[in-house]
PDB file of N, CA and C in Angstrom:
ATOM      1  N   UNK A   1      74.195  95.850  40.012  1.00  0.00           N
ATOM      2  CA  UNK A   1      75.492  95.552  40.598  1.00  0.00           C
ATOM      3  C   UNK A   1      75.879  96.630  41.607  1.00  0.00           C
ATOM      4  N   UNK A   2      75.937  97.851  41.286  1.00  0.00           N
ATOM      5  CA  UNK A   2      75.952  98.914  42.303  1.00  0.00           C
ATOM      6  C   UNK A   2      74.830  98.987  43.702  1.00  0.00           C
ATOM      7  N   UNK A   3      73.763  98.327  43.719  1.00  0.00           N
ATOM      8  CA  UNK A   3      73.245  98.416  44.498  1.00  0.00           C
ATOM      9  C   UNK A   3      73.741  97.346  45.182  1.00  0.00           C
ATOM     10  N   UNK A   4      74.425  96.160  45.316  1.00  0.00           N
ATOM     11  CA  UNK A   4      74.926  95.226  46.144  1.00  0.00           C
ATOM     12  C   UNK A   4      76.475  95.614  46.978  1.00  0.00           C
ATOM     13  N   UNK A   5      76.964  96.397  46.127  1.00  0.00           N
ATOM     14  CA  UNK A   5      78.129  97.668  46.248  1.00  0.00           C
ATOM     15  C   UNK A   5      77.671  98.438  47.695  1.00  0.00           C
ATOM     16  N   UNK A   6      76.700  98.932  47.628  1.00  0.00           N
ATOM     17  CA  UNK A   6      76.070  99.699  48.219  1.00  0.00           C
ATOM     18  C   UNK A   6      75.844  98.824  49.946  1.00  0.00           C
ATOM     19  N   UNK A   7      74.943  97.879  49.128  1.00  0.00           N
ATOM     20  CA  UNK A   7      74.543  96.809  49.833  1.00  0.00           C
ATOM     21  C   UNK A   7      75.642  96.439  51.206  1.00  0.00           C
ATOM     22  N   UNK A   8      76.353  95.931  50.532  1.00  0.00           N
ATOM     23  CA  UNK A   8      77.855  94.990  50.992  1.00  0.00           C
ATOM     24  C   UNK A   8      78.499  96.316  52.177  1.00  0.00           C
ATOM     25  N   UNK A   9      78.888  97.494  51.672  1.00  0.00           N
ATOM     26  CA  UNK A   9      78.994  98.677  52.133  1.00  0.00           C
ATOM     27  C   UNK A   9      78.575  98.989  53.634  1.00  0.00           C
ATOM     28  N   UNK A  10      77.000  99.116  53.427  1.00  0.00           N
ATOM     29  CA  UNK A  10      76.255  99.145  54.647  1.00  0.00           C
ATOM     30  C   UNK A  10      76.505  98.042  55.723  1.00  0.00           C
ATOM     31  N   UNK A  11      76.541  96.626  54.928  1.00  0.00           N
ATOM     32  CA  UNK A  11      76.686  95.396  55.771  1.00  0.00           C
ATOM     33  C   UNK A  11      77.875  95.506  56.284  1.00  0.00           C
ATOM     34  N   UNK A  12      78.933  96.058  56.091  1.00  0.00           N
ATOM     35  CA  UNK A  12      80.196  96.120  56.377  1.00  0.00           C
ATOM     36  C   UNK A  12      80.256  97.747  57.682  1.00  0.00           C
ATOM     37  N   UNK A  13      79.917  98.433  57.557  1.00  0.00           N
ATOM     38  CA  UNK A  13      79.506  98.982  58.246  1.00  0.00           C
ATOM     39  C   UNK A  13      78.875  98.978  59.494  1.00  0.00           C
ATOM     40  N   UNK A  14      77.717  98.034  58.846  1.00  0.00           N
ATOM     41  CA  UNK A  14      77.034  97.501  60.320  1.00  0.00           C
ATOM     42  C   UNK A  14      77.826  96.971  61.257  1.00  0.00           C
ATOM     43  N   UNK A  15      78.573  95.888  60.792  1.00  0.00           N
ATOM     44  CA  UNK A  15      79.517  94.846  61.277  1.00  0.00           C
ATOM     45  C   UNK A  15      80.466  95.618  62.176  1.00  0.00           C
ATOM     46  N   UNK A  16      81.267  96.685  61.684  1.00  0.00           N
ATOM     47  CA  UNK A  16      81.982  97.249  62.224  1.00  0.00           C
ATOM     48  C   UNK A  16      81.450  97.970  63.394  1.00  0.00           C
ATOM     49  N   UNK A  17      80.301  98.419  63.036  1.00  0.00           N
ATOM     50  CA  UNK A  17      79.721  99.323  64.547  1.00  0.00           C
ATOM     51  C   UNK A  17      79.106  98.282  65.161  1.00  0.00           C
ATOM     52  N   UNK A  18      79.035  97.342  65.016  1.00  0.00           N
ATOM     53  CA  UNK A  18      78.305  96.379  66.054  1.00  0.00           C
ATOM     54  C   UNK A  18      79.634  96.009  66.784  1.00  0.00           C
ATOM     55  N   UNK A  19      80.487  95.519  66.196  1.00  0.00           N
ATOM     56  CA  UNK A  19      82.088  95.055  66.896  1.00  0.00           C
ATOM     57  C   UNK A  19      82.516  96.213  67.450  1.00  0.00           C
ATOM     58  N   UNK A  20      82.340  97.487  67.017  1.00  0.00           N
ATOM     59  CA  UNK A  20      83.078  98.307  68.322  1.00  0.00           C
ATOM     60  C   UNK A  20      82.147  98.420  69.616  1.00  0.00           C
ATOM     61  N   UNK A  21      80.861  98.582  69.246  1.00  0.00           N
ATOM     62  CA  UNK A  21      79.577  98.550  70.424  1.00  0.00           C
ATOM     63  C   UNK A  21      80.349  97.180  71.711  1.00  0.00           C
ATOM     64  N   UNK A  22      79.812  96.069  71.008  1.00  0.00           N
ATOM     65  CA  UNK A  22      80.564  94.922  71.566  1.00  0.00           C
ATOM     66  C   UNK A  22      81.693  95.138  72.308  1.00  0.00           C
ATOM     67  N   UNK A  23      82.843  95.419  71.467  1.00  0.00           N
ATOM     68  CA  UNK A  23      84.265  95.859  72.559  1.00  0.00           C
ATOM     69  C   UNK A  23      83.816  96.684  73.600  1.00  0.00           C
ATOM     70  N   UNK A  24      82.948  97.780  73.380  1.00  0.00           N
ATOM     71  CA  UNK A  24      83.285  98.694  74.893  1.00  0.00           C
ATOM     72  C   UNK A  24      82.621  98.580  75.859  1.00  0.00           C
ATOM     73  N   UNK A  25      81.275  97.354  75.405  1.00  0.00           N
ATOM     74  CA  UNK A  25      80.642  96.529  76.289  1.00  0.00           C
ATOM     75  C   UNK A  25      81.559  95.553  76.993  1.00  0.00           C
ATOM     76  N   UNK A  26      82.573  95.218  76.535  1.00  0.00           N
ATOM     77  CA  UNK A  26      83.693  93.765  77.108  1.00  0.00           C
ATOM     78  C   UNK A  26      84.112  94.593  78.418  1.00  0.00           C
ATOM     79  N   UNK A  27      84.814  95.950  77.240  1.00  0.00           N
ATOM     80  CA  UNK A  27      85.689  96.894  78.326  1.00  0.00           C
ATOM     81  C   UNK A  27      84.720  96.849  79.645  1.00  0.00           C
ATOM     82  N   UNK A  28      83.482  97.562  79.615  1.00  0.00           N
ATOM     83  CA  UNK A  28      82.628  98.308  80.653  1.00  0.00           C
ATOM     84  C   UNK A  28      82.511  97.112  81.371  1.00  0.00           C
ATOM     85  N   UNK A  29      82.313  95.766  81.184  1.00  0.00           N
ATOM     86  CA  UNK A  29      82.220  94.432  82.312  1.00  0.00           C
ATOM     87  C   UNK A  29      83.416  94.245  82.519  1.00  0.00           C
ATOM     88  N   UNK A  30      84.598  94.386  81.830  1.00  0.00           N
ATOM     89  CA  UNK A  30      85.792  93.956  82.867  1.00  0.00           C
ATOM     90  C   UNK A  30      85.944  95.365  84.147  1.00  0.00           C
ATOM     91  N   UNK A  31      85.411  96.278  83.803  1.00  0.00           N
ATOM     92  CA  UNK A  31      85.648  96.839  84.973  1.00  0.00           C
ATOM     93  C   UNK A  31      84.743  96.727  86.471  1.00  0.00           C
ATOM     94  N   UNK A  32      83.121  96.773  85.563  1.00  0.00           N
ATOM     95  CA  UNK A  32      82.577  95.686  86.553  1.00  0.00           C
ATOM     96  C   UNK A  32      82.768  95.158  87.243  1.00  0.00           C
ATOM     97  N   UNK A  33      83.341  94.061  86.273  1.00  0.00           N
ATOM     98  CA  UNK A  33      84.154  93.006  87.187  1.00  0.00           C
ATOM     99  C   UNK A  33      85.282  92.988  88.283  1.00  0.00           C
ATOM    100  N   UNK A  34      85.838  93.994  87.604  1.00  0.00           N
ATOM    101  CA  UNK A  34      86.572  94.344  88.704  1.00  0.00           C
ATOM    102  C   UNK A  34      86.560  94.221  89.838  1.00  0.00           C
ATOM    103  N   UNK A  35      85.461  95.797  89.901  1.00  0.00           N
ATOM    104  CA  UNK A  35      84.905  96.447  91.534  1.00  0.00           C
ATOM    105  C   UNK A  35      83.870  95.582  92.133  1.00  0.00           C
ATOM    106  N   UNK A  36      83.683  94.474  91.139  1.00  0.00           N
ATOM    107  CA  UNK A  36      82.670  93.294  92.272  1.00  0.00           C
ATOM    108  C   UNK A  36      83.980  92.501  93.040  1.00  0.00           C
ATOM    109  N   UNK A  37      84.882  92.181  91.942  1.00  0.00           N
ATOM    110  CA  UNK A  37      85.885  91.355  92.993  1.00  0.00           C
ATOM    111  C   UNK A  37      86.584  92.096  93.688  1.00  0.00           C
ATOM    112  N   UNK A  38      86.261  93.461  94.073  1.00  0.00           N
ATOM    113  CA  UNK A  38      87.255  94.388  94.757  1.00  0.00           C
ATOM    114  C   UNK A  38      86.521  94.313  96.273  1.00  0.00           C
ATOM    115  N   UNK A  39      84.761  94.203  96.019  1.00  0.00           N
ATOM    116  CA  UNK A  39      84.045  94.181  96.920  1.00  0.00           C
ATOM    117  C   UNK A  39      84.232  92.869  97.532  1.00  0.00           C
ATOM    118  N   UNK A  40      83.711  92.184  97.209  1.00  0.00           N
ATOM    119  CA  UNK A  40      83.667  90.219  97.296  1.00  0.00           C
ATOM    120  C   UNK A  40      84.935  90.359  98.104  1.00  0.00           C
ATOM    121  N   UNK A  41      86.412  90.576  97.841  1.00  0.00           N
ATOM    122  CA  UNK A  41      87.258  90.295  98.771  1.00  0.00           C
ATOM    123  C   UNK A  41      87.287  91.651  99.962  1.00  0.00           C
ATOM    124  N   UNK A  42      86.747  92.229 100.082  1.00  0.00           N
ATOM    125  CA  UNK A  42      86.602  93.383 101.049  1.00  0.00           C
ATOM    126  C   UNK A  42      85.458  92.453 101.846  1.00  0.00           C
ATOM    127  N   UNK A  43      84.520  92.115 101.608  1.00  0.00           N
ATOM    128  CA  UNK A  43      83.862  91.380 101.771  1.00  0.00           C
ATOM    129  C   UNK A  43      84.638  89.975 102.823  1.00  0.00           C
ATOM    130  N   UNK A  44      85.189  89.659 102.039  1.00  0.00           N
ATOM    131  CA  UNK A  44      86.257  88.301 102.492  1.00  0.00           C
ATOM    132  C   UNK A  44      86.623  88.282 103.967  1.00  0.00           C
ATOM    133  N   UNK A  45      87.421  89.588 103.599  1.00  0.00           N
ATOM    134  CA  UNK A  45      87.930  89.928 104.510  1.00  0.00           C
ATOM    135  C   UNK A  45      87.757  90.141 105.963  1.00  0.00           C
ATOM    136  N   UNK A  46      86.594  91.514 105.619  1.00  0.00           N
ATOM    137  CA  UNK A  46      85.506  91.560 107.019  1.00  0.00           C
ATOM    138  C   UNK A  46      85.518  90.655 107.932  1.00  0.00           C
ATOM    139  N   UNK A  47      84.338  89.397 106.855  1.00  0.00           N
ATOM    140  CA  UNK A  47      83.912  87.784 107.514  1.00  0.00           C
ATOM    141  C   UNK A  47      85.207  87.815 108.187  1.00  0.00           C
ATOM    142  N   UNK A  48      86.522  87.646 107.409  1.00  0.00           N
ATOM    143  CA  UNK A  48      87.394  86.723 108.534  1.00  0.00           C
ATOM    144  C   UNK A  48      87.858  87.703 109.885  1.00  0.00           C
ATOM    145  N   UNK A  49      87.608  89.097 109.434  1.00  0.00           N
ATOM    146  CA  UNK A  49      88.226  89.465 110.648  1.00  0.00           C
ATOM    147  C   UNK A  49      87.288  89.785 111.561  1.00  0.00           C
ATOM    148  N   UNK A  50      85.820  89.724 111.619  1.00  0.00           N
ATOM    149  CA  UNK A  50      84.833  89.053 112.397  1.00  0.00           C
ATOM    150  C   UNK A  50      85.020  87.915 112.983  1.00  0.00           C
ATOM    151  N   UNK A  51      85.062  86.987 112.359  1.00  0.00           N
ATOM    152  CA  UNK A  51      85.318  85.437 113.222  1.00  0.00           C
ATOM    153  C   UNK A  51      86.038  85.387 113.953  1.00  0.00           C
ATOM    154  N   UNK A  52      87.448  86.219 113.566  1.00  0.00           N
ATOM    155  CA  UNK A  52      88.416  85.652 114.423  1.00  0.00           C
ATOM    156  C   UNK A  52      88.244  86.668 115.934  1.00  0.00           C
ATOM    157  N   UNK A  53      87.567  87.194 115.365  1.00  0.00           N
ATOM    158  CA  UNK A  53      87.069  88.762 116.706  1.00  0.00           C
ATOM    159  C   UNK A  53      85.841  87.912 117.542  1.00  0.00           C
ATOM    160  N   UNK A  54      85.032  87.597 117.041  1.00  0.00           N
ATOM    161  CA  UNK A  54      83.632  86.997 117.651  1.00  0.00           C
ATOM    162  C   UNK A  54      84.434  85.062 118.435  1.00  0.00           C
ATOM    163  N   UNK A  55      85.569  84.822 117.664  1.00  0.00           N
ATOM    164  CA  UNK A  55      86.362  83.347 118.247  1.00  0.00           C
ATOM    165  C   UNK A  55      87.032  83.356 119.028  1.00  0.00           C
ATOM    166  N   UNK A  56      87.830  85.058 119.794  1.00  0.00           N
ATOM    167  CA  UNK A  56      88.498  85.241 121.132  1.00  0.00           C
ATOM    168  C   UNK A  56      87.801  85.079 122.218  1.00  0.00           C
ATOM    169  N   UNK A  57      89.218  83.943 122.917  1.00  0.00           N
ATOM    170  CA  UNK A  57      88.678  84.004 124.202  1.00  0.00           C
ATOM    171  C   UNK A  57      88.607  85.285 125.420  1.00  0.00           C
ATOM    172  N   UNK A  58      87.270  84.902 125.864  1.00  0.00           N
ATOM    173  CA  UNK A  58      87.363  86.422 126.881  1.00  0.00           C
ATOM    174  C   UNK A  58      87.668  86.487 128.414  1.00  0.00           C
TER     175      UNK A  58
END
């Protein structure tokens, strides 16, 4: 019986360090995520203010 004690223990343990691992993996891609959509609309941007530069008449 103590060794399932034990058992249960560890498994509970595991669980917990796997779920915090997990969270600061979420954290570390929302920031990711972020600075890709920070780029992507920097990005955006450029394009349009190219076009409208390369679409004047001269």
């Amino acid at each position: 019986m103590r060794t399932r004690k034990v058992e249960g223990d560890l498994s509970d343990r595991s669980f917990e360090q796997d779920l915090s691992e997990l969270r600061e993996r979420i954290v570390r891609l929302e920031v990711q995520l972020a600075e890709v959509i920070k780029k992507v609309d920097g990005l955006s941007s450029y394009t349009r203010q190219l076009f409208d530069y390369l679409n004047r008449p001269r």
